[in-house]
PDB file of N, CA and C in Angstrom:
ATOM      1  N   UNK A   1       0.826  -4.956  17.306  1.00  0.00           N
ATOM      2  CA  UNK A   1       1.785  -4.851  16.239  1.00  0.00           C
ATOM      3  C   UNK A   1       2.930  -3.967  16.718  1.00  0.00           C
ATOM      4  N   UNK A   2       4.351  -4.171  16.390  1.00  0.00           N
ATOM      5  CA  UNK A   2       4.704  -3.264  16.888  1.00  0.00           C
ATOM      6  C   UNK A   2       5.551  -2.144  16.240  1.00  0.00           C
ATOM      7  N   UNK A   3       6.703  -1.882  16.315  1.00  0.00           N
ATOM      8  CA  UNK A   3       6.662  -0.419  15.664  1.00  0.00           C
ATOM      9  C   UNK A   3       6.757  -0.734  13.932  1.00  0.00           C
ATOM     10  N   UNK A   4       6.296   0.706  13.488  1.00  0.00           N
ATOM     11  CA  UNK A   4       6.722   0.289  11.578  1.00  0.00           C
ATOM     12  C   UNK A   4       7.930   0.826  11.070  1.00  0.00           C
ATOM     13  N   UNK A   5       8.426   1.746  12.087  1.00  0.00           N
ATOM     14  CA  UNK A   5       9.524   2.477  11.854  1.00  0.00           C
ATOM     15  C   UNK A   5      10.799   1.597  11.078  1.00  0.00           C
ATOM     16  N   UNK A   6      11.012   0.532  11.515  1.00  0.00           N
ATOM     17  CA  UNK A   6      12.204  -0.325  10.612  1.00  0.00           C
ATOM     18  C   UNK A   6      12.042  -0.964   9.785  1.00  0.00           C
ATOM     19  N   UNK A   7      10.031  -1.071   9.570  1.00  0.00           N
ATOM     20  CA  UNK A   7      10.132  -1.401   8.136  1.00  0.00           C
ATOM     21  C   UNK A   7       9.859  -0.529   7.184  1.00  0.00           C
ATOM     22  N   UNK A   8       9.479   0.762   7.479  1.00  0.00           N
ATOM     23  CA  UNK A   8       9.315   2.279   6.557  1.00  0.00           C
ATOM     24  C   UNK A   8      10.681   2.357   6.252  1.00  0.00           C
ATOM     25  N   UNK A   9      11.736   1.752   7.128  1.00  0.00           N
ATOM     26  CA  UNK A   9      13.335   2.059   6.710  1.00  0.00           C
ATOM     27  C   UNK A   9      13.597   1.295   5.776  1.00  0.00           C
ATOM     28  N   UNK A  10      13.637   0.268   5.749  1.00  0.00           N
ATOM     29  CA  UNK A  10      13.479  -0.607   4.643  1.00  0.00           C
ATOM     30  C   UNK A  10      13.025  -0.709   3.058  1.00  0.00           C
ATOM     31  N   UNK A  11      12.009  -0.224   3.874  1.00  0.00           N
ATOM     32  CA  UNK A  11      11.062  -0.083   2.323  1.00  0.00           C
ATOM     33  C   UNK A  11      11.487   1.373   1.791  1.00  0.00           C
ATOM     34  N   UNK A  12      11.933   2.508   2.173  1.00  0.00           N
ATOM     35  CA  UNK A  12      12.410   3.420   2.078  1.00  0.00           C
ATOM     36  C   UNK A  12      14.289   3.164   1.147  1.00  0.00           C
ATOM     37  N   UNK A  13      14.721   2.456   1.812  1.00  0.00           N
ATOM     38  CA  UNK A  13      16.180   1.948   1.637  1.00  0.00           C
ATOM     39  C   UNK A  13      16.068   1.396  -0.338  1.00  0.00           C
ATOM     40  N   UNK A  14      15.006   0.328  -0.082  1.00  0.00           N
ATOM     41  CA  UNK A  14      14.739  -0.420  -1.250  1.00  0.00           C
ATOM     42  C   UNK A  14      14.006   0.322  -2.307  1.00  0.00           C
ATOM     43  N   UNK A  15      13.566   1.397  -1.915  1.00  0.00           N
ATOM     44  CA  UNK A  15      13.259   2.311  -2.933  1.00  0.00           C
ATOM     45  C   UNK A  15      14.669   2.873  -3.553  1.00  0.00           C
ATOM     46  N   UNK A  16      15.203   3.915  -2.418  1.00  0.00           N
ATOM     47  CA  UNK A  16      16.306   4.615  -2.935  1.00  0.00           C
ATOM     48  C   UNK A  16      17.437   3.592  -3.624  1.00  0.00           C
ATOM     49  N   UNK A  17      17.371   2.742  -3.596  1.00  0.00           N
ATOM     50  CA  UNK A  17      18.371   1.585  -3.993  1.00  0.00           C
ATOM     51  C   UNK A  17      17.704   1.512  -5.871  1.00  0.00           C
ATOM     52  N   UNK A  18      16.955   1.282  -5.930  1.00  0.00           N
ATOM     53  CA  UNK A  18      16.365   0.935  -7.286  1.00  0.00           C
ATOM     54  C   UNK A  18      16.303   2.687  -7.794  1.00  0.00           C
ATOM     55  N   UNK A  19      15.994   3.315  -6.914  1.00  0.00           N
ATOM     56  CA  UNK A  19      15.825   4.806  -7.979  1.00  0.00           C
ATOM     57  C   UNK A  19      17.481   5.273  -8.150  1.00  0.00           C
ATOM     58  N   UNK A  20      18.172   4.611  -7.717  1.00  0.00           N
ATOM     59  CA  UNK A  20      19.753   5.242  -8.090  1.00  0.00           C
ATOM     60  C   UNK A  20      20.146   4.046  -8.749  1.00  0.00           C
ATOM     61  N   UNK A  21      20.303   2.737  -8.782  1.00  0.00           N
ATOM     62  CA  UNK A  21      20.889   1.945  -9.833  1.00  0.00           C
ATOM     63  C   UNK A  21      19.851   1.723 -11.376  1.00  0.00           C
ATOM     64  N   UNK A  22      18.733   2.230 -10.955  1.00  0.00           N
ATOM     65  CA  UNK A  22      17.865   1.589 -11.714  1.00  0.00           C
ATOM     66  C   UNK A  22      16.993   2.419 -12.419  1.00  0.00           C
ATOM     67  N   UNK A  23      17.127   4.074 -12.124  1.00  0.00           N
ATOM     68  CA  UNK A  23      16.475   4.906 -12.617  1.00  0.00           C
ATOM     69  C   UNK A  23      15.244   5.245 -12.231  1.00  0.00           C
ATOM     70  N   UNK A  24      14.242   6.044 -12.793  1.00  0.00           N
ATOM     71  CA  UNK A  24      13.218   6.259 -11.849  1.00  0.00           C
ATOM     72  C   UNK A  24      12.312   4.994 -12.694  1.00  0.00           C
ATOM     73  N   UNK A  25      12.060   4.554 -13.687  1.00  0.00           N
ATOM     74  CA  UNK A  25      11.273   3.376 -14.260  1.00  0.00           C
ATOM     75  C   UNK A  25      11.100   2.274 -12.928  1.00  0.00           C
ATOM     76  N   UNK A  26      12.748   1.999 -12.397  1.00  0.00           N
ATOM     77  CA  UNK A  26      12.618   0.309 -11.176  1.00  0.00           C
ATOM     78  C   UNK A  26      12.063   1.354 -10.061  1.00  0.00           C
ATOM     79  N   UNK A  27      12.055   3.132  -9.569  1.00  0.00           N
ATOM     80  CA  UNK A  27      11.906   3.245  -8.433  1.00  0.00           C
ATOM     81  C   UNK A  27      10.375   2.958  -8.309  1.00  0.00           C
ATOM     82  N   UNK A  28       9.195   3.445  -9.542  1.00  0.00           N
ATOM     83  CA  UNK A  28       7.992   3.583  -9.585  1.00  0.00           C
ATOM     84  C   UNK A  28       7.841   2.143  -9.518  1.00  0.00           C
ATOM     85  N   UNK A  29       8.248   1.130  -9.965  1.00  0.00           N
ATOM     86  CA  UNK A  29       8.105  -0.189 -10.174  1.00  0.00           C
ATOM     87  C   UNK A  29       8.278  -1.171  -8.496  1.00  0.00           C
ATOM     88  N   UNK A  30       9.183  -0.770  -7.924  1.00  0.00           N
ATOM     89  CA  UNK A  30       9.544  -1.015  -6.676  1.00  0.00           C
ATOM     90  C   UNK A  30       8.493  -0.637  -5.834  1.00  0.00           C
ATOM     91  N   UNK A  31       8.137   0.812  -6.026  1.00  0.00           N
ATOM     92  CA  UNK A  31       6.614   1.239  -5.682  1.00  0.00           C
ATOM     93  C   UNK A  31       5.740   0.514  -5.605  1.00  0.00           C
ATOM     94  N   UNK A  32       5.144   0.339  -6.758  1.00  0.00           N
ATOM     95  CA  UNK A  32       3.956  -0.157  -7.188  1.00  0.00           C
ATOM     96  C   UNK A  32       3.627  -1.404  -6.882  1.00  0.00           C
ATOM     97  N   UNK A  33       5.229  -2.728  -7.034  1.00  0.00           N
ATOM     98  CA  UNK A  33       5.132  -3.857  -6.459  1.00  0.00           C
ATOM     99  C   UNK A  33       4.882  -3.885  -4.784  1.00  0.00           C
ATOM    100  N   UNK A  34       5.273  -2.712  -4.223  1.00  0.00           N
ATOM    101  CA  UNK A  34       5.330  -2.830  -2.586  1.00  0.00           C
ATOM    102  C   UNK A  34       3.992  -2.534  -2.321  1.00  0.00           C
ATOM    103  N   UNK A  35       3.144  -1.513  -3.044  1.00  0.00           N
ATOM    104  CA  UNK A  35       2.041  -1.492  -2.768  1.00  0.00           C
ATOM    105  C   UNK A  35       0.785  -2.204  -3.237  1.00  0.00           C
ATOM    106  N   UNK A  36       1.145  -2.865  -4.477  1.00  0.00           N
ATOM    107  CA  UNK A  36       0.213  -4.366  -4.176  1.00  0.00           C
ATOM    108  C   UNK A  36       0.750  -5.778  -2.962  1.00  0.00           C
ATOM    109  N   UNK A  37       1.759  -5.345  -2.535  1.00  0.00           N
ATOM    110  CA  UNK A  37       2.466  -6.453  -1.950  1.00  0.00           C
ATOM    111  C   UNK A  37       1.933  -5.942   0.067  1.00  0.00           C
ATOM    112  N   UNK A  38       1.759  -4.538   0.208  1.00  0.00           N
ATOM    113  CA  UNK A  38       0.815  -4.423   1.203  1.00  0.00           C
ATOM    114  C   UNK A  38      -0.610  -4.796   1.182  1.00  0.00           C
ATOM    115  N   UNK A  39      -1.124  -4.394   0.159  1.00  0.00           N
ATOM    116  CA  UNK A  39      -2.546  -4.710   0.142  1.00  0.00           C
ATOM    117  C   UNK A  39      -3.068  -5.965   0.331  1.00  0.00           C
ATOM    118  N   UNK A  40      -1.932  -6.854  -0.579  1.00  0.00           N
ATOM    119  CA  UNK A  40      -2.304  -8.239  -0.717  1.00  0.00           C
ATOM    120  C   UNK A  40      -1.815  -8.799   1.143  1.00  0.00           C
ATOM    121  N   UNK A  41      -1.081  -8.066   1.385  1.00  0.00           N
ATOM    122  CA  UNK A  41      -1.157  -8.820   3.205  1.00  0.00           C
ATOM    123  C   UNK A  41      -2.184  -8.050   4.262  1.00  0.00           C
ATOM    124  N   UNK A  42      -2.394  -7.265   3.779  1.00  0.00           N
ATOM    125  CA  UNK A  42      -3.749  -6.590   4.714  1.00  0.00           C
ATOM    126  C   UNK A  42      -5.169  -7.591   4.423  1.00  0.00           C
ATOM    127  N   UNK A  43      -5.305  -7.589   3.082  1.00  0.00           N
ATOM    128  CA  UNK A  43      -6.100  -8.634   2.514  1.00  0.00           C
ATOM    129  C   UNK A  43      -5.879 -10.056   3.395  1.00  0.00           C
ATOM    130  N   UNK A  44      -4.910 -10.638   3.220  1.00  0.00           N
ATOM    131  CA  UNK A  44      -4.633 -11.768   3.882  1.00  0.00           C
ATOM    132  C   UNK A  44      -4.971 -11.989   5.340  1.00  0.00           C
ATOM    133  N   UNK A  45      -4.197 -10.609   6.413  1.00  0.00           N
ATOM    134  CA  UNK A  45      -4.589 -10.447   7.446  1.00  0.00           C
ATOM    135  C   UNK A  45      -6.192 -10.805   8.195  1.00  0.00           C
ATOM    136  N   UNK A  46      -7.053 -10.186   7.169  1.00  0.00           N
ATOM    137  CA  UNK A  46      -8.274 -10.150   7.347  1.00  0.00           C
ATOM    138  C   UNK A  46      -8.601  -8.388   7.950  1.00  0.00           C
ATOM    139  N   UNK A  47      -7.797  -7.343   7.599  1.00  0.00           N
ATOM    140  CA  UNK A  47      -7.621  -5.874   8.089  1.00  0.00           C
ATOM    141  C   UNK A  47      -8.517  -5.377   7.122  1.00  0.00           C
ATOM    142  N   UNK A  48      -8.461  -5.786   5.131  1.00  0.00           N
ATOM    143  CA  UNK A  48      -9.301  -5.575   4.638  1.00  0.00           C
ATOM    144  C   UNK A  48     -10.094  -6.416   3.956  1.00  0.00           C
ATOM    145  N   UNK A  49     -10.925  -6.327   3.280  1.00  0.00           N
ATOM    146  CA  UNK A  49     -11.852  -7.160   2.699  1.00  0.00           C
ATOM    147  C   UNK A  49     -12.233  -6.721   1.021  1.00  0.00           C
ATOM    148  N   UNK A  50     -12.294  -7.303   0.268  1.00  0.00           N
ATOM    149  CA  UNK A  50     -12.186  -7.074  -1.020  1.00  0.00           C
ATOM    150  C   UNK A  50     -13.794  -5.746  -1.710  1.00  0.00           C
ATOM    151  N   UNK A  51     -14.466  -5.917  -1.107  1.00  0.00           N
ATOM    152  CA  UNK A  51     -15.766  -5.051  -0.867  1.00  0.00           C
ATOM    153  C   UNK A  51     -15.127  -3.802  -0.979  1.00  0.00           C
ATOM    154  N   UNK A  52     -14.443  -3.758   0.189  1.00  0.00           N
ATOM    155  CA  UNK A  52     -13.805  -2.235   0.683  1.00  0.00           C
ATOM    156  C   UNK A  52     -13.330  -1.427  -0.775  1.00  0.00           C
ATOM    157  N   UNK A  53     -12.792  -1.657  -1.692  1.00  0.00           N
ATOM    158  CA  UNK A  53     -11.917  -1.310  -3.341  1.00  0.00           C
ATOM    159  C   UNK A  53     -13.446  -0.771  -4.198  1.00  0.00           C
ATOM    160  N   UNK A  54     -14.500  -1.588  -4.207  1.00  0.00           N
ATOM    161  CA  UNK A  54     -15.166  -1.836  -4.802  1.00  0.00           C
ATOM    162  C   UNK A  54     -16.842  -0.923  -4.823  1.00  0.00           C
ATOM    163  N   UNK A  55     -17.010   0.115  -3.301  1.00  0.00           N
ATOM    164  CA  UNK A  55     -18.114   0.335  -2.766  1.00  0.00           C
ATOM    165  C   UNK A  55     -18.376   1.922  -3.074  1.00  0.00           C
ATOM    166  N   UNK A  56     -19.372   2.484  -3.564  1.00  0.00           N
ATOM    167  CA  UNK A  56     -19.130   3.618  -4.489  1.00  0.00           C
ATOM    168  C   UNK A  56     -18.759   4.952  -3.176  1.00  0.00           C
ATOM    169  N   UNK A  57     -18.532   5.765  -3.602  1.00  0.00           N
ATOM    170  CA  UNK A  57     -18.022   7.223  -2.845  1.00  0.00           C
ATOM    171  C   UNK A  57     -19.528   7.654  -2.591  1.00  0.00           C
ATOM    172  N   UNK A  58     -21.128   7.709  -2.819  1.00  0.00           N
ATOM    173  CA  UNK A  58     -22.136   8.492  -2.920  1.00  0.00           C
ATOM    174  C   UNK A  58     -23.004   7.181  -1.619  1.00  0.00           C
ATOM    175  N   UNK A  59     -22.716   5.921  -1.376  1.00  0.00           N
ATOM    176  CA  UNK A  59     -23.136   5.654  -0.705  1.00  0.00           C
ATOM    177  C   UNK A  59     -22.624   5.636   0.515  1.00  0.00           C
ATOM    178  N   UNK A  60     -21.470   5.283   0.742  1.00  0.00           N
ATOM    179  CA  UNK A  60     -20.542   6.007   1.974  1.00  0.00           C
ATOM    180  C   UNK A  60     -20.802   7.296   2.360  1.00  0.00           C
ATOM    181  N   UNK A  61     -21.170   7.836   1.897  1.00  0.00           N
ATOM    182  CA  UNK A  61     -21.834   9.526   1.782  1.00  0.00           C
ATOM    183  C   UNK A  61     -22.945   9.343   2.634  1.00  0.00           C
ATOM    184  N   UNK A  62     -23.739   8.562   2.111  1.00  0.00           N
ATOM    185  CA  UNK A  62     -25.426   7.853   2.486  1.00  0.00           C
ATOM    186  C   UNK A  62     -25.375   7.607   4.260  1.00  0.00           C
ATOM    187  N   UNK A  63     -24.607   6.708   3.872  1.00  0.00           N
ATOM    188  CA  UNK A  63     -24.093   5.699   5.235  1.00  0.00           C
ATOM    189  C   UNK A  63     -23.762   6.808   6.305  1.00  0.00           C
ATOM    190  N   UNK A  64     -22.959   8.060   6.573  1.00  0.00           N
ATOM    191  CA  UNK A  64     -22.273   9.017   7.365  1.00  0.00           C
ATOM    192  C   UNK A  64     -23.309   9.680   7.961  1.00  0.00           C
ATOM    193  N   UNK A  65     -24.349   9.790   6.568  1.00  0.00           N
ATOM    194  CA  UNK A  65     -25.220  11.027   6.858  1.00  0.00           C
ATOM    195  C   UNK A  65     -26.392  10.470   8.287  1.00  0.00           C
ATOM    196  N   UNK A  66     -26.285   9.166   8.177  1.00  0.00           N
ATOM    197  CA  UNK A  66     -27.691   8.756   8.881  1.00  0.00           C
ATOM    198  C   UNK A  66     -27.466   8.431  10.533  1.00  0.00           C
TER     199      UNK A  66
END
């Protein structure tokens, strides 16, 4: 993969763009869409798997210890 740097600019850009025309309501919104809009391509990728959201904090615990 290669660098993320020009798309952290981006996505950075398109934030500040919506939090100055649009107030902070479109900046959190711009947010929130970008970060289901990563997940859903990591998902896609096959990087994560839907399990992963879903698997409690006390058995991961379990899992480390052994």
């Amino acid at each position: 993969m290669g660098s993320m740097a020009p798309l952290g600019l981006v996505a950075g850009m398109a934030l500040g763009f919506a939090g100055y025309f649009g107030g902070f309501g479109a900046f959190l919104l711009v947010a929130a869409l970008g970060a289901i809009g990563f997940v859903a391509g990591r998902l896609l990728d096959g990087d994560l798997e839907p399990g992963d959201f879903f698997r409690s904090r006390d058995r991961y615990r379990d899992d480390r210890r052994r």
